[in-house]
Protein backbone atom coordinates (compact mmCIF):
# COMPACT_ATOMS: atom_id res chain seq x y z
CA UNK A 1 87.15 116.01 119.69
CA UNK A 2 85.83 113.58 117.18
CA UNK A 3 83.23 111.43 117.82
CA UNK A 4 84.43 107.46 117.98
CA UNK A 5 81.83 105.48 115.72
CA UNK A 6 82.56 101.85 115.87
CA UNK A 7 81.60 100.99 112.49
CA UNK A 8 82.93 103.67 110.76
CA UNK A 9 86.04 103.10 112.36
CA UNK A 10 86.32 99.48 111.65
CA UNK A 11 85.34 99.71 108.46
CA UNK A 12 88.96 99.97 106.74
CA UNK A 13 89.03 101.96 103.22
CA UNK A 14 89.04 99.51 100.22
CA UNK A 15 92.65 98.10 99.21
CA UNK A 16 94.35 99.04 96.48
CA UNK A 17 97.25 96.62 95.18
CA UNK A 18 100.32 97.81 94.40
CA UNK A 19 102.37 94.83 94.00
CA UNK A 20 102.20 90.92 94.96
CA UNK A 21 102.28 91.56 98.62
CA UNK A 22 101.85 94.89 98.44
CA UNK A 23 98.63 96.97 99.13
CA UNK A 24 97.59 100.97 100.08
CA UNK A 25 94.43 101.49 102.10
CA UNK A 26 95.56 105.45 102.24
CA UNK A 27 97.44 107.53 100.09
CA UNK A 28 101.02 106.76 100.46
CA UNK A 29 101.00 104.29 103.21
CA UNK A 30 102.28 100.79 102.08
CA UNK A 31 101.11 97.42 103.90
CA UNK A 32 101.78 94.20 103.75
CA UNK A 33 99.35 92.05 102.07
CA UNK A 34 97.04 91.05 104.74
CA UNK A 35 96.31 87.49 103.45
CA UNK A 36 100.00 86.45 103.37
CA UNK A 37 100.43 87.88 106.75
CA UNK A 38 97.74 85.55 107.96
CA UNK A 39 100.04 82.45 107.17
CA UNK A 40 102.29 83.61 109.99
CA UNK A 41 100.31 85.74 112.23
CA UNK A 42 97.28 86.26 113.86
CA UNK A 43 95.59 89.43 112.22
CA UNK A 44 94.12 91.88 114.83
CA UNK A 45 91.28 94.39 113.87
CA UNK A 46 92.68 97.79 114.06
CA UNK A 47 90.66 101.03 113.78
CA UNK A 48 91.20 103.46 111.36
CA UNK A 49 91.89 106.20 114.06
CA UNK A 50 94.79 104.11 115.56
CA UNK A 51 96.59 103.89 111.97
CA UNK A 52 96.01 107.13 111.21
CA UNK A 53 97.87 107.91 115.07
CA UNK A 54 100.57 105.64 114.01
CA UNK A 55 101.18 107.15 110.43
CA UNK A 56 101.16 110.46 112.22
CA UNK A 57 103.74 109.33 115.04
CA UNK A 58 106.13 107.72 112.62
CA UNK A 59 106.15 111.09 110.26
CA UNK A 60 106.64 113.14 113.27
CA UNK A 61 109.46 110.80 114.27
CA UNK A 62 111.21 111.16 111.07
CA UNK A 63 111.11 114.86 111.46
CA UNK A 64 112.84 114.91 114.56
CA UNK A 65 115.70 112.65 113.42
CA UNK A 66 115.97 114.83 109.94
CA UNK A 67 115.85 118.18 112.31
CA UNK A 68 118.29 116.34 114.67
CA UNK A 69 120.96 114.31 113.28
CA UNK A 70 120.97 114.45 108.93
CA UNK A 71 123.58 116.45 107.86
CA UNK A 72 121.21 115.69 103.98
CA UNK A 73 118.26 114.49 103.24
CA UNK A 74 118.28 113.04 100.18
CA UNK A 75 114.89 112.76 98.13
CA UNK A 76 115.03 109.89 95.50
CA UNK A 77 116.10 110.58 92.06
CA UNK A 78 118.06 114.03 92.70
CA UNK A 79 121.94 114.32 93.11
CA UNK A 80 123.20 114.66 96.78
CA UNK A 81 125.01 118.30 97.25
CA UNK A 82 126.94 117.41 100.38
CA UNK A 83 130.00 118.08 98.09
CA UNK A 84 129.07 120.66 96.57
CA UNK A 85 129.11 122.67 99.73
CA UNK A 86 131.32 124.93 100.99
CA UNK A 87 134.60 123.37 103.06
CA UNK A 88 135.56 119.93 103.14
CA UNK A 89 134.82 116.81 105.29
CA UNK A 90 137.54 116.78 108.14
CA UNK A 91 139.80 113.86 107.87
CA UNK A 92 139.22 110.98 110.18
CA UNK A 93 141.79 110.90 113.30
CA UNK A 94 144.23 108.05 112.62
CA UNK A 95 143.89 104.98 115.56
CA UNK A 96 146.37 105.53 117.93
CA UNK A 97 146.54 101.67 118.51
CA UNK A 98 146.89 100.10 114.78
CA UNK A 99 149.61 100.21 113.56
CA UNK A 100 149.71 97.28 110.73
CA UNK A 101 146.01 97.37 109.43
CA UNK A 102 146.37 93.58 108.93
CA UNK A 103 147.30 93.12 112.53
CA UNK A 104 144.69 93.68 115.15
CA UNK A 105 145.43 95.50 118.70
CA UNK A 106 147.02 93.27 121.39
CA UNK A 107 143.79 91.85 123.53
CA UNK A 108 143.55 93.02 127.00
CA UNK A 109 143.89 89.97 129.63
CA UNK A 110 142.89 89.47 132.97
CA UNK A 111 146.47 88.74 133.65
């Protein structure tokens, strides 16, 4: 359990800008520029512990869709090998109900 140190946790790590609007407190986590946020909204103070919590939920989160529902996760500058697989996508089932694409289906009335 760690011990809860008011100052220490309200004391946020220096900012680092990355772009206009832009800054990192901690290693690849990317905020909004405090200041212009300020224009808009009220800024709360937020401990350290309860970003660190969020950072921690949101990763955790992204896991679980990844694990759950990508069929690829694709990482940013390398080719996608979905078809390079084996097999082949499965055709989509044809709409039983359009038969013109330019024409849409007959609306269903009350009456």
């Amino acid at each position: 359990m760690r011990k809860f140190v008011y100052k220490a946790q309200y004391a946020r790590p220096e900012a680092r800008r990355i772009s206009d609007g832009v800054i990192m407190r901690i290693d690849d986590v990317y905020e909004v520029d405090p200041d212009l946020m300020g224009t808009h909204f009220k800024q709360q103070k937020m401990p350290l512990w309860d970003t660190e919590r969020i950072i921690e939920m949101r990763n955790d989160h992204l896991d679980w869709m990844h694990d759950h529902f990508a069929l690829e996760t694709l990482v940013a500058g390398e080719e996608d090998e979905l078809d390079k697989g084996p097999g082949e996508a499965p055709e989509p089932e044809p709409w039983d109900f359009v038969h013109d694409p330019a024409k849409h289906p007959r609306p269903i009335l009350p009456w």
